[in-house]
C-alpha atoms as a PDB file:
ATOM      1  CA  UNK A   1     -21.332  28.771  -2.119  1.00  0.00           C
ATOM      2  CA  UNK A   2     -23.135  31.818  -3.687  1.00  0.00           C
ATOM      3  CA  UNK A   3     -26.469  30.416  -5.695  1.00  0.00           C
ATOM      4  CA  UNK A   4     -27.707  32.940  -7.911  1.00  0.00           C
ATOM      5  CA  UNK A   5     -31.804  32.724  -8.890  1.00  0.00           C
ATOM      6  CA  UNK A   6     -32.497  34.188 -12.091  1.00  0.00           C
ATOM      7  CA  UNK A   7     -36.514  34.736 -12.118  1.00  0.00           C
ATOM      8  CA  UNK A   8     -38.696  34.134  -9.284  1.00  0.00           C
ATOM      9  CA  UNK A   9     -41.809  32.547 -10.044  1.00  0.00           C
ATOM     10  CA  UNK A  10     -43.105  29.499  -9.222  1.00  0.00           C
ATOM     11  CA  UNK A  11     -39.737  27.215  -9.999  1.00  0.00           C
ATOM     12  CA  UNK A  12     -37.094  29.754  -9.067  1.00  0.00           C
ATOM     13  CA  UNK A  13     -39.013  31.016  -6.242  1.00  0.00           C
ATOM     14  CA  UNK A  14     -39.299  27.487  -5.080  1.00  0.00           C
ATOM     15  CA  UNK A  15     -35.745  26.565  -6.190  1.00  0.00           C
ATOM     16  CA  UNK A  16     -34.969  29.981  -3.737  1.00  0.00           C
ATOM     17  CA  UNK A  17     -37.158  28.589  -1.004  1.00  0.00           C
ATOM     18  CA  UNK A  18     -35.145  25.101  -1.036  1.00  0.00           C
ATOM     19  CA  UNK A  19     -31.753  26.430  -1.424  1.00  0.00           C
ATOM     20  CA  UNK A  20     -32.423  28.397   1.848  1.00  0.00           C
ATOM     21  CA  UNK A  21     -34.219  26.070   3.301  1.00  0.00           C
ATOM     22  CA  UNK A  22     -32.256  22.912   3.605  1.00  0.00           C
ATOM     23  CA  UNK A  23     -28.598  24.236   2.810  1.00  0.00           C
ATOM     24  CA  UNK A  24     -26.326  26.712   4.310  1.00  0.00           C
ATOM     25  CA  UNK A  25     -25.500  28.144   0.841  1.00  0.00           C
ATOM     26  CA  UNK A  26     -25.922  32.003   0.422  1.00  0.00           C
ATOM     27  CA  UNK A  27     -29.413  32.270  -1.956  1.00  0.00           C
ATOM     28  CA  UNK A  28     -29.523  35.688  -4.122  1.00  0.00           C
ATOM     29  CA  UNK A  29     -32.066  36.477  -6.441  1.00  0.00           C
ATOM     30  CA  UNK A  30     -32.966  38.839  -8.957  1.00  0.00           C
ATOM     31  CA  UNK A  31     -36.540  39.712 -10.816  1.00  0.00           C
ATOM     32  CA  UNK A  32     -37.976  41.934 -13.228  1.00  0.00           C
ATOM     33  CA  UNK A  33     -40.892  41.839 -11.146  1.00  0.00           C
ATOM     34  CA  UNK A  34     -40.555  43.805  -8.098  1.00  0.00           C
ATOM     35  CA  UNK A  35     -43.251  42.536  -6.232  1.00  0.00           C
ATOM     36  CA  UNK A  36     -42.035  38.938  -6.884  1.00  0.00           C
ATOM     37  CA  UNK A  37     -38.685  40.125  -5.482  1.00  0.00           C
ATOM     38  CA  UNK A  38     -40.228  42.108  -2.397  1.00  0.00           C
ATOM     39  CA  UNK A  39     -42.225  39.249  -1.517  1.00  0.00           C
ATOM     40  CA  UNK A  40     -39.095  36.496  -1.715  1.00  0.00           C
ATOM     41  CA  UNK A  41     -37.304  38.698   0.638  1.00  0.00           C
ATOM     42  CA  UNK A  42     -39.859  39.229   3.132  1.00  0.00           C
ATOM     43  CA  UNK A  43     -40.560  35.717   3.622  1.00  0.00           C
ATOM     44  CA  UNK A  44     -36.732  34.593   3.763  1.00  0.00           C
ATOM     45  CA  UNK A  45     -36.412  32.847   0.043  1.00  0.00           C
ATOM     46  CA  UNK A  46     -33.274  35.168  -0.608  1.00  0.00           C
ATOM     47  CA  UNK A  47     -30.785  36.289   1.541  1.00  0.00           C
ATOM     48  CA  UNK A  48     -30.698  39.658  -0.490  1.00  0.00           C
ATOM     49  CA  UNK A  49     -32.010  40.939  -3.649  1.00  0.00           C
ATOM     50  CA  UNK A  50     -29.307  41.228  -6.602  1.00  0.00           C
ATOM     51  CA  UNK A  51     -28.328  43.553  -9.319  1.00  0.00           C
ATOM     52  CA  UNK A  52     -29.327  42.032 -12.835  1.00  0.00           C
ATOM     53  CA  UNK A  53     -26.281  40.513 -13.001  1.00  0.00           C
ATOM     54  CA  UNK A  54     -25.211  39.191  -9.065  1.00  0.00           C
ATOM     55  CA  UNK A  55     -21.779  37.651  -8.825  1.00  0.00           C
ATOM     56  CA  UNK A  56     -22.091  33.780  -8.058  1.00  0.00           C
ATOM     57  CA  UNK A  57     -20.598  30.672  -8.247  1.00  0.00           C
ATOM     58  CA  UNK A  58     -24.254  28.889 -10.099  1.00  0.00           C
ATOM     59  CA  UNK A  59     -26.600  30.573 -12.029  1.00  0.00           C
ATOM     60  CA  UNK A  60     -30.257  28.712 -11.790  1.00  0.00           C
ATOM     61  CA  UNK A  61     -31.739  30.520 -14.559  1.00  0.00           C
ATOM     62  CA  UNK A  62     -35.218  29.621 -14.154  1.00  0.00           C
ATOM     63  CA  UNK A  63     -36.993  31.851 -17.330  1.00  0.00           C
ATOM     64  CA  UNK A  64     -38.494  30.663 -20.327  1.00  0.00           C
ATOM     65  CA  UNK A  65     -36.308  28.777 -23.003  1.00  0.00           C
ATOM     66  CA  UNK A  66     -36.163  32.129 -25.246  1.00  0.00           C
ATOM     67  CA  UNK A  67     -35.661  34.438 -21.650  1.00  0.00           C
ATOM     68  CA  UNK A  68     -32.732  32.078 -21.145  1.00  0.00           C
ATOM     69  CA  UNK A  69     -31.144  32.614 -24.346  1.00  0.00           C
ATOM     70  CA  UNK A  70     -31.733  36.195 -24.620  1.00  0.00           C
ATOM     71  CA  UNK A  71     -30.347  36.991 -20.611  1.00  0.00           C
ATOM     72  CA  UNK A  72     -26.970  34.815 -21.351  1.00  0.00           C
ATOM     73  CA  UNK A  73     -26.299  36.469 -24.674  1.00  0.00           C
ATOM     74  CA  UNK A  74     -26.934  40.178 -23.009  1.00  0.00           C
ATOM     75  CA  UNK A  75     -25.276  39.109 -19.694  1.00  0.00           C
ATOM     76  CA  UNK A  76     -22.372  36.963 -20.179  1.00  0.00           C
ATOM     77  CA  UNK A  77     -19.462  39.335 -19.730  1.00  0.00           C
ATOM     78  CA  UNK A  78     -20.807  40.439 -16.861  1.00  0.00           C
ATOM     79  CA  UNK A  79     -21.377  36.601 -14.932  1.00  0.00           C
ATOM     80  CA  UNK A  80     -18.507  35.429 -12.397  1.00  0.00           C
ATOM     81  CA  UNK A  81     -15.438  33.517 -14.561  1.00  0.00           C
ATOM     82  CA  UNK A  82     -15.250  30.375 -13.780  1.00  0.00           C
ATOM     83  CA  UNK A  83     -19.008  29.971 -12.204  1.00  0.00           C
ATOM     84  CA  UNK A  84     -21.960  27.152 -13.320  1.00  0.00           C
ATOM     85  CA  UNK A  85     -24.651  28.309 -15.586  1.00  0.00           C
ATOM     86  CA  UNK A  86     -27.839  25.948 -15.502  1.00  0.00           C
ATOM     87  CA  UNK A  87     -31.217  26.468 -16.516  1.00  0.00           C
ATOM     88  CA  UNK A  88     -35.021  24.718 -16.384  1.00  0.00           C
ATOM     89  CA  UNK A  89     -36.445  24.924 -19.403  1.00  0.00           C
ATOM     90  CA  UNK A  90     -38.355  22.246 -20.771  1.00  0.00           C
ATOM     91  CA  UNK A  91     -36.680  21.821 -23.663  1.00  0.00           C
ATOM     92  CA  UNK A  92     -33.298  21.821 -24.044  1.00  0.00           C
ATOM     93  CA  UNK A  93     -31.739  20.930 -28.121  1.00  0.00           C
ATOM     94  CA  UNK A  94     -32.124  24.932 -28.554  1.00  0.00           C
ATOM     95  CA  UNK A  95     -30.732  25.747 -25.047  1.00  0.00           C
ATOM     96  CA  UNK A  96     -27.918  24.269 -24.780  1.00  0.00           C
ATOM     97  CA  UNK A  97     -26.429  24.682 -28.471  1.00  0.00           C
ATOM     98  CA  UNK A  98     -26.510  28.037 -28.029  1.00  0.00           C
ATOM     99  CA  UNK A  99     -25.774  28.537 -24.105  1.00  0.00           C
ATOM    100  CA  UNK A 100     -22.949  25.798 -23.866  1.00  0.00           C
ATOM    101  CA  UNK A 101     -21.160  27.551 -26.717  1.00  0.00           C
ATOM    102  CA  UNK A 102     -21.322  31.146 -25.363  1.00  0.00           C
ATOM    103  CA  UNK A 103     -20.918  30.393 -22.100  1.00  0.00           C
ATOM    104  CA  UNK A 104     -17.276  27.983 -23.335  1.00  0.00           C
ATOM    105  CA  UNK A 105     -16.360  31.750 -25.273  1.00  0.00           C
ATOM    106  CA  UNK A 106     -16.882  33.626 -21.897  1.00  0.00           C
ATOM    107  CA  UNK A 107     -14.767  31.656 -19.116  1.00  0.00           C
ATOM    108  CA  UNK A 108     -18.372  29.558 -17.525  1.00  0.00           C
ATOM    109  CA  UNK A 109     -19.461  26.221 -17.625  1.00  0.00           C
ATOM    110  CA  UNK A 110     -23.012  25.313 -18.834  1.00  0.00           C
ATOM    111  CA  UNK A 111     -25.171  22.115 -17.351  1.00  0.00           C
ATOM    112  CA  UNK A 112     -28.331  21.743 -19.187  1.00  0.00           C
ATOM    113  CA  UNK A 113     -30.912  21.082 -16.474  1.00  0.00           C
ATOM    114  CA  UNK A 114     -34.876  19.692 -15.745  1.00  0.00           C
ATOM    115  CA  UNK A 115     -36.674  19.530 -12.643  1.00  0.00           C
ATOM    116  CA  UNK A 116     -39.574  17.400 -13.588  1.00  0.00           C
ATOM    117  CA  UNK A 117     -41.725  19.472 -10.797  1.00  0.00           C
ATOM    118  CA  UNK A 118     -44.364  21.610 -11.181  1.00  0.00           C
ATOM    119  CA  UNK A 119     -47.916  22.636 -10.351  1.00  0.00           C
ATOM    120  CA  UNK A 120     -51.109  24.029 -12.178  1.00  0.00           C
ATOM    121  CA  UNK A 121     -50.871  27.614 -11.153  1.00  0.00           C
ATOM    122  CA  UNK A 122     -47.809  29.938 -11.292  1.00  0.00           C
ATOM    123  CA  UNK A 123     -45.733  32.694  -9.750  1.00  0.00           C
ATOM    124  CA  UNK A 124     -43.621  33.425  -6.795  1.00  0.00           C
ATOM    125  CA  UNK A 125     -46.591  33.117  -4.472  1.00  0.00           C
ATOM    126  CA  UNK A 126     -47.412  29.458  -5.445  1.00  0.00           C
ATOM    127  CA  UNK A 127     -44.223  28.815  -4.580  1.00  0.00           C
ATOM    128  CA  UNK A 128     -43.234  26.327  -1.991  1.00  0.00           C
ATOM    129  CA  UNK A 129     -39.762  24.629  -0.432  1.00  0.00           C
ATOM    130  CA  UNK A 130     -40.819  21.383  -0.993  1.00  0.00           C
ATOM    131  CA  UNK A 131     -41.916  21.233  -4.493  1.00  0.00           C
ATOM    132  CA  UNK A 132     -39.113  19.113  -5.673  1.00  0.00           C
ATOM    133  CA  UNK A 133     -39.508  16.503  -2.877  1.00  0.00           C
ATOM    134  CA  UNK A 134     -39.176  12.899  -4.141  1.00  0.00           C
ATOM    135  CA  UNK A 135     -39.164  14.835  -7.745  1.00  0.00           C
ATOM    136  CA  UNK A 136     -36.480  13.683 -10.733  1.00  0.00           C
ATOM    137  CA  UNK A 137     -34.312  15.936 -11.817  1.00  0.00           C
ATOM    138  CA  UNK A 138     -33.323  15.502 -15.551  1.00  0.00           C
ATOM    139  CA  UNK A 139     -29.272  16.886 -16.435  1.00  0.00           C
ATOM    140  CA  UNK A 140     -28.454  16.798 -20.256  1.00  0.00           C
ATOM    141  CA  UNK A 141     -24.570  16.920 -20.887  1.00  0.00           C
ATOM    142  CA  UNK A 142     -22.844  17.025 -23.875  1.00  0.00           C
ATOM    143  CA  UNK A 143     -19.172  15.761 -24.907  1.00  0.00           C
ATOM    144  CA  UNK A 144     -17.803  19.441 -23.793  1.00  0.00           C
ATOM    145  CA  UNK A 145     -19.730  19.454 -20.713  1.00  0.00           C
ATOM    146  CA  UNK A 146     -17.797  19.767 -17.380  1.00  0.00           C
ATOM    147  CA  UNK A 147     -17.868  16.773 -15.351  1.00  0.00           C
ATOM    148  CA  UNK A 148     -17.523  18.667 -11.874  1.00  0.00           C
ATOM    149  CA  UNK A 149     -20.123  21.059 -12.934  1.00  0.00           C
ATOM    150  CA  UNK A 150     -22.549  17.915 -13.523  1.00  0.00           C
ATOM    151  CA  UNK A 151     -21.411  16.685  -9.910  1.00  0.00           C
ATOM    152  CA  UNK A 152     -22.159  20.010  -8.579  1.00  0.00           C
ATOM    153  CA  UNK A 153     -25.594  20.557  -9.966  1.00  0.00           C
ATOM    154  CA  UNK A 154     -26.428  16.888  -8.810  1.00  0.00           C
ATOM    155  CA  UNK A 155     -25.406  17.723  -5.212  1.00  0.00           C
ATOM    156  CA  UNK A 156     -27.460  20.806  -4.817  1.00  0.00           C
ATOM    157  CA  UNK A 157     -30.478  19.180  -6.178  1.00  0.00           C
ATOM    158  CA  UNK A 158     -30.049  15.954  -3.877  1.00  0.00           C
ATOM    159  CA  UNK A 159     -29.956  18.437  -0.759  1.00  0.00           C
ATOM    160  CA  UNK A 160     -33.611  20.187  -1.571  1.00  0.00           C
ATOM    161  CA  UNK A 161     -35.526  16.716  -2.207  1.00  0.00           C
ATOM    162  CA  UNK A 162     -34.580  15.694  -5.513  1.00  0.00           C
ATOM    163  CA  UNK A 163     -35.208  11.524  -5.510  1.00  0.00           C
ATOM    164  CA  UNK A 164     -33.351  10.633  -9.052  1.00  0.00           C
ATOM    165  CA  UNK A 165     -31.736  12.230 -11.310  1.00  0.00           C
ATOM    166  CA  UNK A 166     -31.430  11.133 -15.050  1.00  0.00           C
ATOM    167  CA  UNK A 167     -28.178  12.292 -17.183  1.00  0.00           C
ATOM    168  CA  UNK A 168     -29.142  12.068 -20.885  1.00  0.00           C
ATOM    169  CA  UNK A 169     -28.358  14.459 -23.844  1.00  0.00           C
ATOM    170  CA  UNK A 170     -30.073  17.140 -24.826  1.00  0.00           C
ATOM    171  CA  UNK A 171     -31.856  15.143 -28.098  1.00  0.00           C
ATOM    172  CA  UNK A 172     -32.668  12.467 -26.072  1.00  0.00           C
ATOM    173  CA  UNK A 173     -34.068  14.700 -23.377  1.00  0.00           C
ATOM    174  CA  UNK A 174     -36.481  16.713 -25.872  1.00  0.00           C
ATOM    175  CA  UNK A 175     -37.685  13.495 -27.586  1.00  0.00           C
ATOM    176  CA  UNK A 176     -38.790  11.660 -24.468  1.00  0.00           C
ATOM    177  CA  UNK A 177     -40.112  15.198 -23.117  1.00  0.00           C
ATOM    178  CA  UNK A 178     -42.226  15.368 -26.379  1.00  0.00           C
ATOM    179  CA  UNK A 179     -44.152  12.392 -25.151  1.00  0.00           C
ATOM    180  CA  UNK A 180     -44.248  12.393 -21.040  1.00  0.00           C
ATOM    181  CA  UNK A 181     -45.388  15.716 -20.785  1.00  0.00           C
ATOM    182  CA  UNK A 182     -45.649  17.898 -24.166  1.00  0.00           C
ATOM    183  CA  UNK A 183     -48.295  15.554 -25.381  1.00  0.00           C
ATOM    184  CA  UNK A 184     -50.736  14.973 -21.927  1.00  0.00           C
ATOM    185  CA  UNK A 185     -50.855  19.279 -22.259  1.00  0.00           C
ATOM    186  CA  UNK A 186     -51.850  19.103 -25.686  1.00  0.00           C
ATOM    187  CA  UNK A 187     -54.862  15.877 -24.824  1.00  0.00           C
ATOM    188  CA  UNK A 188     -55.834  17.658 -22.244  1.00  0.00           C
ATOM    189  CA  UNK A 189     -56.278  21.191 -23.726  1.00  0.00           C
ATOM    190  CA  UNK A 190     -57.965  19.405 -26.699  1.00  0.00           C
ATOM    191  CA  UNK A 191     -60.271  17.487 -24.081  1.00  0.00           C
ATOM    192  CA  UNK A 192     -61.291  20.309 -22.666  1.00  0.00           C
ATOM    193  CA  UNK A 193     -62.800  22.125 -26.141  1.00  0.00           C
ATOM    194  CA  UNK A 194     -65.583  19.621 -26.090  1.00  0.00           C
ATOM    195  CA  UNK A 195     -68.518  21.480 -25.290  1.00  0.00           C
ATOM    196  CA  UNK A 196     -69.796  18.984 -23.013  1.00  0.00           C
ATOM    197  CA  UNK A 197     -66.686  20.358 -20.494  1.00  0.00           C
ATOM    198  CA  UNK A 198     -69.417  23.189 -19.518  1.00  0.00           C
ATOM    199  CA  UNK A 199     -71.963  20.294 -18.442  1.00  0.00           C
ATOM    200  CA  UNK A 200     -69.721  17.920 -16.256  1.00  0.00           C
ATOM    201  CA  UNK A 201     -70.265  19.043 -12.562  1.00  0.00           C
ATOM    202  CA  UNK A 202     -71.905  16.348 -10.741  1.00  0.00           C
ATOM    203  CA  UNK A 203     -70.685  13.793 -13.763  1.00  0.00           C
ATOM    204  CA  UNK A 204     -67.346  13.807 -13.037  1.00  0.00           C
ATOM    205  CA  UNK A 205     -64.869  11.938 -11.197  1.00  0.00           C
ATOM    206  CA  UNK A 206     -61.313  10.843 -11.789  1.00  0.00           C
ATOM    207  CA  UNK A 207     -61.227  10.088 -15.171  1.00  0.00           C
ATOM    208  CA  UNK A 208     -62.294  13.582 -16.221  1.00  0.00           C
ATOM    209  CA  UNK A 209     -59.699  15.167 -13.354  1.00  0.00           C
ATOM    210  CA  UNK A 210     -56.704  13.248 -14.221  1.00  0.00           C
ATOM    211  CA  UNK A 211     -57.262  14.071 -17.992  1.00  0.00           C
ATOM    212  CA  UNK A 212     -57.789  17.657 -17.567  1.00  0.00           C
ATOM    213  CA  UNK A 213     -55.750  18.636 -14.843  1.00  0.00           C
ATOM    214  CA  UNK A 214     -52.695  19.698 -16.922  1.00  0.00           C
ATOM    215  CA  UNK A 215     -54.700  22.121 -19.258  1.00  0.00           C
ATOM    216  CA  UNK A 216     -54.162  25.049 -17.065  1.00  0.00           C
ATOM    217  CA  UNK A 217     -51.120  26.216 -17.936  1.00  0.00           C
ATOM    218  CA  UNK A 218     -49.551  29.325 -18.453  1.00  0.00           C
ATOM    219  CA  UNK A 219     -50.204  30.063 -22.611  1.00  0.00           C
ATOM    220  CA  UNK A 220     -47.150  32.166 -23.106  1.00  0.00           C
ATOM    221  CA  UNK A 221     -44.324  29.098 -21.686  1.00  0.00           C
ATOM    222  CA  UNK A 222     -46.156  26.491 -23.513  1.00  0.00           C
ATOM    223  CA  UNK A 223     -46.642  27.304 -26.626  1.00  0.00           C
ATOM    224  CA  UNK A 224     -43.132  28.417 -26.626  1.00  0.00           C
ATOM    225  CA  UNK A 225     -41.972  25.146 -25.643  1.00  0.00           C
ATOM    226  CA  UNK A 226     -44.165  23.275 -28.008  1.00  0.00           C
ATOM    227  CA  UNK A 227     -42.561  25.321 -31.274  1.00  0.00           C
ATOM    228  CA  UNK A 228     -39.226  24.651 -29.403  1.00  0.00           C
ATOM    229  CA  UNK A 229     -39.702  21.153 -29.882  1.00  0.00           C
ATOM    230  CA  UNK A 230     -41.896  20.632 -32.843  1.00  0.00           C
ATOM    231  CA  UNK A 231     -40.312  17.747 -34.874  1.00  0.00           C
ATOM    232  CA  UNK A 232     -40.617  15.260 -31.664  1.00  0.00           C
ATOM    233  CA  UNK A 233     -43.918  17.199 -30.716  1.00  0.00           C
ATOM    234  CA  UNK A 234     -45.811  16.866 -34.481  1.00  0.00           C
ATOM    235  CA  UNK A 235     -43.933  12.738 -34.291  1.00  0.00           C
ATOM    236  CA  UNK A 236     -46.318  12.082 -31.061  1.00  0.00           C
ATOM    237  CA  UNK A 237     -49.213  14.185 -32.090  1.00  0.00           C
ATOM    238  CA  UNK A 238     -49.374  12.570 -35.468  1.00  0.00           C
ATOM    239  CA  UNK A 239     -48.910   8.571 -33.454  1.00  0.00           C
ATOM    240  CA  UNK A 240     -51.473   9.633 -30.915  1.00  0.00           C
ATOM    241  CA  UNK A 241     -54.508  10.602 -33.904  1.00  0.00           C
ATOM    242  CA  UNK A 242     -53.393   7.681 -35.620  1.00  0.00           C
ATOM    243  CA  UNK A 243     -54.441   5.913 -32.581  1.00  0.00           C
ATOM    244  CA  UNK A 244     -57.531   7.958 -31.492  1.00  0.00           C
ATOM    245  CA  UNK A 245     -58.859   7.580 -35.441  1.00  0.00           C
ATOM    246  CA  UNK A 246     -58.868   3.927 -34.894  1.00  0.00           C
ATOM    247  CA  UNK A 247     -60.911   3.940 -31.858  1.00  0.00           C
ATOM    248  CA  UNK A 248     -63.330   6.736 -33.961  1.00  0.00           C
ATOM    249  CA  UNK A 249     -63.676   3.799 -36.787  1.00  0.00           C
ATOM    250  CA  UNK A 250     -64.183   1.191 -34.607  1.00  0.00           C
ATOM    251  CA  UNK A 251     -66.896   2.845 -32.972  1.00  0.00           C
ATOM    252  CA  UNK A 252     -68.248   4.491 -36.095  1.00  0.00           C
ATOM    253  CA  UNK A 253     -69.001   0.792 -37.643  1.00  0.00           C
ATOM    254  CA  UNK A 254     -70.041  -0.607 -34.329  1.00  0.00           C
ATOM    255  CA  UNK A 255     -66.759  -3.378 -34.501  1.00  0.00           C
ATOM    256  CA  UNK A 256     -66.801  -4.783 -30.968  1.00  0.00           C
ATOM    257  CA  UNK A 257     -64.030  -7.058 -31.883  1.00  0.00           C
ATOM    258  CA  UNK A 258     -62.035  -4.353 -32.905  1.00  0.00           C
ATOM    259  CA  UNK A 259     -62.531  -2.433 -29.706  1.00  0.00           C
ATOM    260  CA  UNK A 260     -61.531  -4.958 -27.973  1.00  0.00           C
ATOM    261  CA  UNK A 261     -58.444  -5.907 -29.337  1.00  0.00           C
ATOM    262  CA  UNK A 262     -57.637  -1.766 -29.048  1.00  0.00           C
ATOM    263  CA  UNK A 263     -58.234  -1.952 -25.370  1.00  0.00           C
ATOM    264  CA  UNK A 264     -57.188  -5.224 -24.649  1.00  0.00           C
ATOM    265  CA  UNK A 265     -53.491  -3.520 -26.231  1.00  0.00           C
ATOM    266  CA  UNK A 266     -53.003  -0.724 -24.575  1.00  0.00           C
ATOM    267  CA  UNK A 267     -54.400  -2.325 -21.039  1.00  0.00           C
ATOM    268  CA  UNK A 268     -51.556  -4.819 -21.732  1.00  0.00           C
ATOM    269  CA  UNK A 269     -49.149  -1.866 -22.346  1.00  0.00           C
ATOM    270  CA  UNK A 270     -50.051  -0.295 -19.536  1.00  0.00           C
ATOM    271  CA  UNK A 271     -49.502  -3.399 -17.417  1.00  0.00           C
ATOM    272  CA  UNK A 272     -46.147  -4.008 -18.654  1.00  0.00           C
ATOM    273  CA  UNK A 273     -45.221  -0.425 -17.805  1.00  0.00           C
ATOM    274  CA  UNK A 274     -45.916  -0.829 -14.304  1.00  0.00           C
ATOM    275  CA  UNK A 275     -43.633  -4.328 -14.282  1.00  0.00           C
ATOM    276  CA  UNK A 276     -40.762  -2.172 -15.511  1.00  0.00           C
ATOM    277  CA  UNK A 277     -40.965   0.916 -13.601  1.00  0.00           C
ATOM    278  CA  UNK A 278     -42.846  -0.020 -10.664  1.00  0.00           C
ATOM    279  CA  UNK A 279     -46.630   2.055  -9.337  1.00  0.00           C
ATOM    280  CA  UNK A 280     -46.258   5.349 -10.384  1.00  0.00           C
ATOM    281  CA  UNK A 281     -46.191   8.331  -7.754  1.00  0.00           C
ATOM    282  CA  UNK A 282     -48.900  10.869  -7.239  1.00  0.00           C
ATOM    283  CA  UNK A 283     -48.544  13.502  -9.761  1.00  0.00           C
ATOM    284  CA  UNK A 284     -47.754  16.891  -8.564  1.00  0.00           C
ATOM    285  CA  UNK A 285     -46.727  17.697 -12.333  1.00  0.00           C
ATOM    286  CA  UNK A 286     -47.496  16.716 -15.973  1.00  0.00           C
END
């Protein structure tokens, strides 16, 4: 099988790194960035750089959500009949309305895809083979969407690490998305504009790291993918200040009782969440 790697920074380069790594499938790539491209064939991510448009039989089109539209509309006629077309966005409601339908019109078949993988810095040279070990791997499918195309896609991503993989739709994908990982970039950006954030060397331990972690992140991708998915996005934002006023309150007017009951809640929330899905792993990604 011919994989095709459409942008080589840190996911595609590491999707690149995998594919050759730990499968005997033929690994082209192609990016704007020549330097990016140099540097995945010198260190043996592709076997061979590619036109703009290589011939393959699966497209990992690892851009931004509005990069993935824009290459599939341009590109289409050009793309191998009868090949998979998947991408990695983090949202998907907008991706795969528009891809699913062009690609149908054009003789390909389009799998809406996820890795849930990720680090805080970016480009091909933070790239590494591993980065989806033990990872999930999230495929949204619609009513139109071809069942051997979902099988494929799942048995590529099982070969390069992936531990689960979760088939949902695309709605259902960009709601829960809103909340496991939309939100914690938003709290921790936020966190970090208190001007005590200048001050906390030699006050800070894990509680300030695991909050803040996730607020370096490329500006450009995520504010794109927060307008992408503002109506589950603004739903969370507008449930978590609901909940962070009523801590404010209860300090403001000194209610212990209140306090309590707030922490005692979400402690037994938290508790529960751990019964149902078990100690969570290290994060690698928010």
């Amino acid at each position: 099988m011919k994989i095709a790697i459409i942008g080589l920074g840190l996911i595609g380069g590491s999707l690149a790194r995998a594919f050759s790594l730990y499968t005997e499938h033929t690994v082209i790539g192609y990016d704007i960035n020549k330097k990016s491209l140099d540097l995945a064939l010198s260190e043996g991510a592709i076997s061979s750089d590619a036109e703009n448009v290589p011939l393959a039989d699966i497209y990992f089109l690892a851009l931004s959500p509005v990069a993935t539209l824009n290459y599939v509309k341009e590109n289409i006629g050009k793309m191998q009949k009868g090949a998979i077309v998947t991408d990695v966005c983090g949202v998907k409601q907008m991706i795969t309305e528009k891809c699913e339908k062009i690609c149908a019109e054009n003789g390909l078949k389009f799998v809406g895809g996820h890795p849930m993988a990720g680090r805080e810095v970016s480009g091909f040279e933070n790239s590494v083979a591993d980065l989806f070990k033990n990872r999930s791997y999230i495929i949204t499918t619609t009513p139109t969407t071809d069942d051997d195309a979902v099988n494929t896609l799942k048995e590529l991503v099982l070969k390069i690490g992936i531990s689960d993989i979760t088939v949902t739709t695309p709605q259902n994908h960009d709601r829960m998305i809103a909340f496991t990982s939309q939100l914690p970039h938003i709290l921790a950006g936020a966190y970090m504009k208190s001007p005590t954030s200048r001050e906390h060397n030699g006050y800070s331990a894990g509680s300030y790291h695991d909050v803040s972690r996730v607020a370096s992140v490329d500006e450009n991708l995520w504010s794109e993918l927060f307008l992408s998915n503002k109506d589950y996005l603004t739903a969370e934002l507008k449930c978590l200040i609901g909940s962070l006023c009523q801590y404010l309150t209860a300090v403001e007017k000194n209610d212990k009782d209140e306090l309590f009951r707030l922490i005692k809640e979400s402690r037994l929330l938290k508790e529960k969440d751990r019964q149902i899905n078990g100690e969570e792993k290290p994060h690698k990604f928010g």
